[in-house]
PDB file of N, CA and C in Angstrom:
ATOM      1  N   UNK A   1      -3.889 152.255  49.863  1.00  0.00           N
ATOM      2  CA  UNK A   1      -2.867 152.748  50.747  1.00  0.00           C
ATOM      3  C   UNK A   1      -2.022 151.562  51.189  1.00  0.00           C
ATOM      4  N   UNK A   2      -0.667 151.714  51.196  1.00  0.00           N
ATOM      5  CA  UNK A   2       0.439 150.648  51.305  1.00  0.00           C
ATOM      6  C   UNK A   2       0.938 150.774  52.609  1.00  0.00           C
ATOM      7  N   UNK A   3       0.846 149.780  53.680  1.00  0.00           N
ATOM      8  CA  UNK A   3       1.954 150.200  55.120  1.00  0.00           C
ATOM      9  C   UNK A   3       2.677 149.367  54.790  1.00  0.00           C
ATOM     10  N   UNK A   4       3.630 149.310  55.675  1.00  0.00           N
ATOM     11  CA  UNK A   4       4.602 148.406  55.776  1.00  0.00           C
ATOM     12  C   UNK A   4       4.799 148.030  57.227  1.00  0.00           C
ATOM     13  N   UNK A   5       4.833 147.264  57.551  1.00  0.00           N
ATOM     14  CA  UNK A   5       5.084 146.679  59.010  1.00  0.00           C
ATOM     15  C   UNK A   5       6.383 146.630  59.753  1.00  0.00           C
ATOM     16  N   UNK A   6       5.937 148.121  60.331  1.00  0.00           N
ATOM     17  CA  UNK A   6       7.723 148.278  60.908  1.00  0.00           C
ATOM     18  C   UNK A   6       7.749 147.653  62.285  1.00  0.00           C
ATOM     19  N   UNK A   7       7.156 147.216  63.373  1.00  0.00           N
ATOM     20  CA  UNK A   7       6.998 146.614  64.783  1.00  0.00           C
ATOM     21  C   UNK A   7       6.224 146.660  65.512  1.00  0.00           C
ATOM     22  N   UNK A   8       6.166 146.260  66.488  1.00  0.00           N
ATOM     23  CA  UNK A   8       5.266 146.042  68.095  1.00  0.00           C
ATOM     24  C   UNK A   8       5.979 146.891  69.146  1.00  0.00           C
ATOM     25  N   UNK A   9       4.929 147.788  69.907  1.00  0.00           N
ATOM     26  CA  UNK A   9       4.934 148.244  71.412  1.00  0.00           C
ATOM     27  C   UNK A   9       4.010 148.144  72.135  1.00  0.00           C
ATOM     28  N   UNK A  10       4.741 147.809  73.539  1.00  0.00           N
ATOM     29  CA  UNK A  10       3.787 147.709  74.305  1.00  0.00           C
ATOM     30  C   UNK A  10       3.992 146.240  74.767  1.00  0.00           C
ATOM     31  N   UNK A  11       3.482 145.855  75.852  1.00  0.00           N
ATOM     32  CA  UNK A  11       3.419 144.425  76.638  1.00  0.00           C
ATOM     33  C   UNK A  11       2.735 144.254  76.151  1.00  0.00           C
ATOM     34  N   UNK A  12       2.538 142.624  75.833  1.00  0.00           N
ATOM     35  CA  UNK A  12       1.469 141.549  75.197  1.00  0.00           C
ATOM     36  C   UNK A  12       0.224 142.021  75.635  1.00  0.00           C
ATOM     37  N   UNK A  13      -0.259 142.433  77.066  1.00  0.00           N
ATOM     38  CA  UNK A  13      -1.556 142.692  77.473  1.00  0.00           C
ATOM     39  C   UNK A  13      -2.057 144.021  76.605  1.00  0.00           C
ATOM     40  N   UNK A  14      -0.866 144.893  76.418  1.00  0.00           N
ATOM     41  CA  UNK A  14      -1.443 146.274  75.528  1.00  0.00           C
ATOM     42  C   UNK A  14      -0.923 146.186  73.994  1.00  0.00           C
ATOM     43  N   UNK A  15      -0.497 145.920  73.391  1.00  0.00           N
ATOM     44  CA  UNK A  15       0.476 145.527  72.307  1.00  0.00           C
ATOM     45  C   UNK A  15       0.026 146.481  71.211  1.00  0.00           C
ATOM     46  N   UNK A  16       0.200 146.834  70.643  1.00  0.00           N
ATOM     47  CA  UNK A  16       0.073 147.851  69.636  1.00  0.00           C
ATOM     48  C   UNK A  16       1.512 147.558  68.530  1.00  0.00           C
ATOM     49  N   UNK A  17       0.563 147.105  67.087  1.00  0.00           N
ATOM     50  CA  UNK A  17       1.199 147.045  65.782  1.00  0.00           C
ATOM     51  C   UNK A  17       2.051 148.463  65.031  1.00  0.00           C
ATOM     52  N   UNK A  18       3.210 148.963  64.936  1.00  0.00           N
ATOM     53  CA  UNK A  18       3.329 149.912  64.221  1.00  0.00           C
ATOM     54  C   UNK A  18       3.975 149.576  62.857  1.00  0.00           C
ATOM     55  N   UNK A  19       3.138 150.384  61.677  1.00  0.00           N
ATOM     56  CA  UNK A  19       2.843 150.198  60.341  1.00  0.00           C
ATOM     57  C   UNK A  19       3.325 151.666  60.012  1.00  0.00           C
ATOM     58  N   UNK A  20       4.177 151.904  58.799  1.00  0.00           N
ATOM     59  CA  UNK A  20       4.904 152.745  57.832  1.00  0.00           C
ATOM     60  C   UNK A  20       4.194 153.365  56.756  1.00  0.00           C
ATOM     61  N   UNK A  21       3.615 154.260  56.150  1.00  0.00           N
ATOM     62  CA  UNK A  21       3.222 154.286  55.733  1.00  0.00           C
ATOM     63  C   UNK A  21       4.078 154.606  53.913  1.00  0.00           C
ATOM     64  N   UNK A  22       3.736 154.302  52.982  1.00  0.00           N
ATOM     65  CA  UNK A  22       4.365 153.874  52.086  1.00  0.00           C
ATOM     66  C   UNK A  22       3.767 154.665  50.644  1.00  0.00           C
ATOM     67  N   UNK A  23       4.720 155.736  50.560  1.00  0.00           N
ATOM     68  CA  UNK A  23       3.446 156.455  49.339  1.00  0.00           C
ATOM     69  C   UNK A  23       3.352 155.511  48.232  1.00  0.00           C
ATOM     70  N   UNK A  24       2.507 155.790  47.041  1.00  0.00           N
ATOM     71  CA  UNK A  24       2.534 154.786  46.167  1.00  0.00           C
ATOM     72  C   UNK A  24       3.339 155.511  44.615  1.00  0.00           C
ATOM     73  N   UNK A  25       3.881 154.543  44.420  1.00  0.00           N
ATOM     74  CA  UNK A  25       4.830 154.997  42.608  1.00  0.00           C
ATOM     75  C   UNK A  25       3.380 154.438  41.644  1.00  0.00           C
ATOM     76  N   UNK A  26       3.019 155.080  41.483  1.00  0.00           N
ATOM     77  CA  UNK A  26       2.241 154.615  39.935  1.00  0.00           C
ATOM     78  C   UNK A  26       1.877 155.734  38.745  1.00  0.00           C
ATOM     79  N   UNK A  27       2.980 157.168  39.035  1.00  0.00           N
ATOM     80  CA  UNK A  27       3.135 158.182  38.430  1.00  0.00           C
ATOM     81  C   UNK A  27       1.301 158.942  38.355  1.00  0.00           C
ATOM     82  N   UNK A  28       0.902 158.507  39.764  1.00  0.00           N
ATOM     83  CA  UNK A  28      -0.274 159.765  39.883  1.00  0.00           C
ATOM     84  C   UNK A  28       0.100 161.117  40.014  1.00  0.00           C
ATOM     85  N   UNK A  29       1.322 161.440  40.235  1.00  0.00           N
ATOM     86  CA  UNK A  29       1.847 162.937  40.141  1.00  0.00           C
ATOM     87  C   UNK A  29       1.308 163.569  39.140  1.00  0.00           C
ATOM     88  N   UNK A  30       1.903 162.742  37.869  1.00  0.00           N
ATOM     89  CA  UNK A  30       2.097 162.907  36.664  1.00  0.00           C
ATOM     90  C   UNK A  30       0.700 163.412  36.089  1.00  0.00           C
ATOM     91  N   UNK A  31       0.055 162.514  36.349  1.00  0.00           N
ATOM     92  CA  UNK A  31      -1.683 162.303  35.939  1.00  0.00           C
ATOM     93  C   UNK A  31      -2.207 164.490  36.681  1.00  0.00           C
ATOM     94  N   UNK A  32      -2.142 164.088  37.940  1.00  0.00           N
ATOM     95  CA  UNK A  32      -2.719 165.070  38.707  1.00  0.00           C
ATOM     96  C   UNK A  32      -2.079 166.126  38.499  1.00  0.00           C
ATOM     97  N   UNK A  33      -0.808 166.535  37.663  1.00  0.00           N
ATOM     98  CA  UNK A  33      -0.411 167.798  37.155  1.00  0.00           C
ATOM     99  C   UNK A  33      -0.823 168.039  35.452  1.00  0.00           C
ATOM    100  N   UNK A  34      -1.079 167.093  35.377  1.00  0.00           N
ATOM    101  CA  UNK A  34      -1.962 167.338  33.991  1.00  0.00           C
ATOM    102  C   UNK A  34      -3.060 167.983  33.874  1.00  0.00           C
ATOM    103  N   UNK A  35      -3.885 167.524  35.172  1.00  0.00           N
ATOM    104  CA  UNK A  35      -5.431 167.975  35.530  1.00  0.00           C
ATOM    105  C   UNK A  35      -5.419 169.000  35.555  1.00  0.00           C
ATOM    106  N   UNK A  36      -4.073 169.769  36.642  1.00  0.00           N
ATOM    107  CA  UNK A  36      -3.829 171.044  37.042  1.00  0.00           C
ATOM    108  C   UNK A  36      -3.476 171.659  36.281  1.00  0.00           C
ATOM    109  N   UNK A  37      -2.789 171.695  35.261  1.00  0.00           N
ATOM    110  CA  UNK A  37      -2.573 172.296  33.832  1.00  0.00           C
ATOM    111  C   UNK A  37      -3.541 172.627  33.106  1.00  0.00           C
ATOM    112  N   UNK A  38      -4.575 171.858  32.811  1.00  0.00           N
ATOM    113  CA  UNK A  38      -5.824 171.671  32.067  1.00  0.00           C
ATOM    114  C   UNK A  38      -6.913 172.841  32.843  1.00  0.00           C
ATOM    115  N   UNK A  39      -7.012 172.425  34.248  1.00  0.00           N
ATOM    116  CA  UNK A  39      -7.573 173.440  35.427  1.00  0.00           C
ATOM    117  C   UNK A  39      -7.325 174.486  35.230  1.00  0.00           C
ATOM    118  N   UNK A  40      -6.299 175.168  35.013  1.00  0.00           N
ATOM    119  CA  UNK A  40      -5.778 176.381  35.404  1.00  0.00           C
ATOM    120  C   UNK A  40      -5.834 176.966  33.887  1.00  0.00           C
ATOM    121  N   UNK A  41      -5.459 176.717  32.865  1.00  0.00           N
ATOM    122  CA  UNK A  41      -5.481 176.702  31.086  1.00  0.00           C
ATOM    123  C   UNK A  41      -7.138 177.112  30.902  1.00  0.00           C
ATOM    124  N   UNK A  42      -8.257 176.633  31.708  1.00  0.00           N
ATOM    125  CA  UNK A  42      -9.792 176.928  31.489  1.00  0.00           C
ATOM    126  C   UNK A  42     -10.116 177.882  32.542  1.00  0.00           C
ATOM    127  N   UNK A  43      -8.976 177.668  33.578  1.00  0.00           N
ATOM    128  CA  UNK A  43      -9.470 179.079  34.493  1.00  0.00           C
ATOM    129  C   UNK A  43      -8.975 180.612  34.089  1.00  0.00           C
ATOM    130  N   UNK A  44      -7.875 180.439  33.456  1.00  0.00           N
ATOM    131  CA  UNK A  44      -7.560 181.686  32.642  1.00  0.00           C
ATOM    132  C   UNK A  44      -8.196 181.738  31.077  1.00  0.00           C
ATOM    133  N   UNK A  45      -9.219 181.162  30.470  1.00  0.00           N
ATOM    134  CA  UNK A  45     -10.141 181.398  29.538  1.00  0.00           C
ATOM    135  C   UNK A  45     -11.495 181.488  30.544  1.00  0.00           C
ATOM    136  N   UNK A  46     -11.883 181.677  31.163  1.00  0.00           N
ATOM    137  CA  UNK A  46     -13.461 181.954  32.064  1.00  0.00           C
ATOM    138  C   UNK A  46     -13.321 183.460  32.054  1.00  0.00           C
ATOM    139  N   UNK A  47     -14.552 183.823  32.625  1.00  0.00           N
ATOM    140  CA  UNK A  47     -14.840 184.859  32.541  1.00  0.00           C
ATOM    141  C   UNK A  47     -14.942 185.141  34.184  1.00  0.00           C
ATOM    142  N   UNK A  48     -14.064 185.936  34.799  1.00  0.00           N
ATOM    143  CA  UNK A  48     -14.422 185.971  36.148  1.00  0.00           C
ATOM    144  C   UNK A  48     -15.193 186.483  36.919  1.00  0.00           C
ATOM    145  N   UNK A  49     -16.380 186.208  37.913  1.00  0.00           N
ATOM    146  CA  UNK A  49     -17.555 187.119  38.296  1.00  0.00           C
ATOM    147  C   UNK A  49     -17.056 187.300  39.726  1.00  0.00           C
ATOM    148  N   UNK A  50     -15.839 187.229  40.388  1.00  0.00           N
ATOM    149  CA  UNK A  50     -15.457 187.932  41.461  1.00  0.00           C
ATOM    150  C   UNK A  50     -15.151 189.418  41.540  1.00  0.00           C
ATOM    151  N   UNK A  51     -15.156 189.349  40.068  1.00  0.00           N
ATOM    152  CA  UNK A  51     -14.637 191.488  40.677  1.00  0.00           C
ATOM    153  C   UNK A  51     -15.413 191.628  40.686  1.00  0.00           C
ATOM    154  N   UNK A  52     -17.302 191.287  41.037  1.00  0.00           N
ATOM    155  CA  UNK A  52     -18.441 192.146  40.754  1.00  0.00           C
ATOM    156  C   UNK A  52     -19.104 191.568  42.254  1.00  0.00           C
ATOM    157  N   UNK A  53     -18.332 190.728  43.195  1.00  0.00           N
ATOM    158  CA  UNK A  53     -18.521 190.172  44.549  1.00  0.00           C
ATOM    159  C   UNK A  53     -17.712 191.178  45.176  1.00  0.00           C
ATOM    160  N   UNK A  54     -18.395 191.590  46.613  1.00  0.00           N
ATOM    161  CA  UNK A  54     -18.301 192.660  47.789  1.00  0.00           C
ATOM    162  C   UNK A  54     -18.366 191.692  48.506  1.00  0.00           C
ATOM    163  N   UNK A  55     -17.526 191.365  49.665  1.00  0.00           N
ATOM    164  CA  UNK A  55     -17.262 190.408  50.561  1.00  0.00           C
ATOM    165  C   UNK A  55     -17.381 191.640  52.070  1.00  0.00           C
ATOM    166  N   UNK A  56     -18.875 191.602  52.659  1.00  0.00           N
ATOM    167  CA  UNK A  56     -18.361 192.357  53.723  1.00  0.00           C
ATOM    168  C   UNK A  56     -17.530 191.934  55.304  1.00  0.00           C
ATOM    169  N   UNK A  57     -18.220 190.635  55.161  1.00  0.00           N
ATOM    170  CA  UNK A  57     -17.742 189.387  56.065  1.00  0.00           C
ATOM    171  C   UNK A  57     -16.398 188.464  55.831  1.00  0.00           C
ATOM    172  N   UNK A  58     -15.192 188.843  56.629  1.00  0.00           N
ATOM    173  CA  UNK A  58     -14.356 188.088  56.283  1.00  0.00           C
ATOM    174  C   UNK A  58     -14.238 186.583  56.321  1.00  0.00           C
ATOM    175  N   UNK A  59     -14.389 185.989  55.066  1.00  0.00           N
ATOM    176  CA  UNK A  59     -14.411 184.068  55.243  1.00  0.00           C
ATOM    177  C   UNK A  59     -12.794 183.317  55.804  1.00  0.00           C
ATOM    178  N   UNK A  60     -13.378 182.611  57.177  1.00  0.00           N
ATOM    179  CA  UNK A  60     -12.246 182.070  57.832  1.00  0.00           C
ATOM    180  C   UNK A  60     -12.820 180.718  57.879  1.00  0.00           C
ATOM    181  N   UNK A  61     -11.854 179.610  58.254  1.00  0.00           N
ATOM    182  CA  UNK A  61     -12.015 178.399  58.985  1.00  0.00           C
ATOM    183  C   UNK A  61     -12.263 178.848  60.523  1.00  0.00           C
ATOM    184  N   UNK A  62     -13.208 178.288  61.125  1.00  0.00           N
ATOM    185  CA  UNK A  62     -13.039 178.104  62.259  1.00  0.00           C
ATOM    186  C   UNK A  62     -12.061 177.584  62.901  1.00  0.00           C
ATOM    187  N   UNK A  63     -11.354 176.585  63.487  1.00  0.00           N
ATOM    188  CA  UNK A  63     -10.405 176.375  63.950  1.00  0.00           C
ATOM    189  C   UNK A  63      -9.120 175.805  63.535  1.00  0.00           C
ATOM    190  N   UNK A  64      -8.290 176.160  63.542  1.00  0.00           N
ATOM    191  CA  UNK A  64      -7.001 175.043  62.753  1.00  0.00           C
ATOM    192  C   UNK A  64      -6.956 173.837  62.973  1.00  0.00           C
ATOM    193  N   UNK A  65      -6.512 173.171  62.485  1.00  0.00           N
ATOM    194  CA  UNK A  65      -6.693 171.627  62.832  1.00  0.00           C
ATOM    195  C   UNK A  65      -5.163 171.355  62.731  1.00  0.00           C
ATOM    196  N   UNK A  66      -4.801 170.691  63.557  1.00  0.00           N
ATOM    197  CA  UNK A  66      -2.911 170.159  64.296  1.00  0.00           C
ATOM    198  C   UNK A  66      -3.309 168.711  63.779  1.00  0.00           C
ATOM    199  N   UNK A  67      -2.911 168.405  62.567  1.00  0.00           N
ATOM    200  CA  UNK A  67      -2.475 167.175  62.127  1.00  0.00           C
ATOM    201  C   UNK A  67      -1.253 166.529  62.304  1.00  0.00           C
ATOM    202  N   UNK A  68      -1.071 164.966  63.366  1.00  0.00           N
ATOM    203  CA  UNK A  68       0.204 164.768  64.220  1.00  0.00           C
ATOM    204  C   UNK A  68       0.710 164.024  62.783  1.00  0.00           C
ATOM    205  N   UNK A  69       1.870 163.922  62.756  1.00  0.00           N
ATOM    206  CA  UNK A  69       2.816 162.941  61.901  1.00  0.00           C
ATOM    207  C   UNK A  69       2.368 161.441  62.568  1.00  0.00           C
ATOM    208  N   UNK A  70       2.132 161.297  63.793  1.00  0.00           N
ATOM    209  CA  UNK A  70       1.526 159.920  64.004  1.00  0.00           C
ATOM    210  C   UNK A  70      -0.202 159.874  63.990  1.00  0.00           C
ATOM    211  N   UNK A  71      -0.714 158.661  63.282  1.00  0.00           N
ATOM    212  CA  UNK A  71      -2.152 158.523  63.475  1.00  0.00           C
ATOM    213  C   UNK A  71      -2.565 157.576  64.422  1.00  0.00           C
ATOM    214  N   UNK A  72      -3.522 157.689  65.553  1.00  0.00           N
ATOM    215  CA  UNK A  72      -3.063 156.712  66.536  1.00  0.00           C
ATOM    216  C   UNK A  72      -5.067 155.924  65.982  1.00  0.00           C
ATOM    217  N   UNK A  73      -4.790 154.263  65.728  1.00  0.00           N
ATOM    218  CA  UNK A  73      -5.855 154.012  66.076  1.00  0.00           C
ATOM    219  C   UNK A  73      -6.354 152.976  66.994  1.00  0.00           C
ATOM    220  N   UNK A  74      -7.099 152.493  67.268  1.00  0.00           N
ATOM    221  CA  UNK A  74      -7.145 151.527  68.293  1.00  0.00           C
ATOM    222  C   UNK A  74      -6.184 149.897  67.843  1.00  0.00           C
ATOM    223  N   UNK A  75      -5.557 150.019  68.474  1.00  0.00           N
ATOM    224  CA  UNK A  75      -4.341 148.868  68.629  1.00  0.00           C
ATOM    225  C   UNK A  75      -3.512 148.826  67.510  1.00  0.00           C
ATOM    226  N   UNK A  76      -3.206 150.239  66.306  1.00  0.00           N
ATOM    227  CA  UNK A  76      -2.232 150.226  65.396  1.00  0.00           C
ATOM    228  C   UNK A  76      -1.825 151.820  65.449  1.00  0.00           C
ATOM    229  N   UNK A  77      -1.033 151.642  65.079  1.00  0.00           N
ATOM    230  CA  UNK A  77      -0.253 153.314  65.089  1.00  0.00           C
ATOM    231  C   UNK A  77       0.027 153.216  63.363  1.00  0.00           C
ATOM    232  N   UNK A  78       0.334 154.140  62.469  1.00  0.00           N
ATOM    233  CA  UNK A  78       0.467 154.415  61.178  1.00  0.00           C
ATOM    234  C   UNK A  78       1.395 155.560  61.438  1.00  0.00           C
ATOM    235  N   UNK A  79       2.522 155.441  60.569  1.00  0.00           N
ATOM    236  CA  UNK A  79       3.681 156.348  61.023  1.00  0.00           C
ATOM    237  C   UNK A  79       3.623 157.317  59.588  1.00  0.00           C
ATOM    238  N   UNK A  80       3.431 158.306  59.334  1.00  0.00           N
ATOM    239  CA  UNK A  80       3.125 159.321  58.214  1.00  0.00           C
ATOM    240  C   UNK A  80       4.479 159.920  57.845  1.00  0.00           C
ATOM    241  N   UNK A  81       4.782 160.105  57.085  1.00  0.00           N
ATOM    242  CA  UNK A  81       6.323 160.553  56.135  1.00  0.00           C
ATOM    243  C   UNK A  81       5.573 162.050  56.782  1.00  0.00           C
ATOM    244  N   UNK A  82       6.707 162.861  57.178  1.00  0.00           N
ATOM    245  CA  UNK A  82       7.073 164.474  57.290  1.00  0.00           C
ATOM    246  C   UNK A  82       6.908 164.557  55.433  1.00  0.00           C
ATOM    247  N   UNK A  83       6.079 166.087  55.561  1.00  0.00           N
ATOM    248  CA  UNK A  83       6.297 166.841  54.448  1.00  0.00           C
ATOM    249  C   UNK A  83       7.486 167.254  53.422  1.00  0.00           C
ATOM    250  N   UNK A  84       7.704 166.639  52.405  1.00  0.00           N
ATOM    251  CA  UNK A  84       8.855 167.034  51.868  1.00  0.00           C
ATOM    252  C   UNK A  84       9.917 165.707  52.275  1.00  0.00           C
ATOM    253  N   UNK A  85       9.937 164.971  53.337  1.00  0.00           N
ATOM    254  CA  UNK A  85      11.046 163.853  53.117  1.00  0.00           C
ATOM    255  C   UNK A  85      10.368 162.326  52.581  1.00  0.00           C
ATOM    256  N   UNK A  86      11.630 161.685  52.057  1.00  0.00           N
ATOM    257  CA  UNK A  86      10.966 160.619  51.353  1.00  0.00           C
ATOM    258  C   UNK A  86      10.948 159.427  52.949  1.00  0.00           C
TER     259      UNK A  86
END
């Protein structure tokens, strides 16, 4: 994982580093839509044993989880790219 060192907040006594976070180019897209191609190409040759599953219990997550665009950790902040912008 790549940051980049965008500044300091905070007075010297509290000071806190803030770091960018920096996706990486090394065409893992590329790689990981291959997988998914390959994935999905063997999931439509399987044989599926869900139509013969009765689900009487509806399966949920327990709670949602609110993931902030900032990650706060002790004396650095990591600033996370919004979904969809570069």
């Amino acid at each position: 994982m790549k940051l980049d060192y965008v500044g300091r907040l905070g007075k010297r006594e509290n000071r806190e580093c803030v770091y960018k976070f920096v996706p990486p180019n090394d065409q893992r897209d590329s790689i990981f839509g291959q997988w998914l191609n390959r994935d999905e190409a063997l999931n439509r040759e399987s044989v599926s044993v869900m139509n013969n599953i009765v689900l009487t219990t509806p399966v949920s997550d327990t709670t949602p989880i609110d993931i902030s665009q900032t990650v706060k950790l002790p004396r650095w902040k990591i600033l996370l790219p919004k979904a969809g912008k570069d």
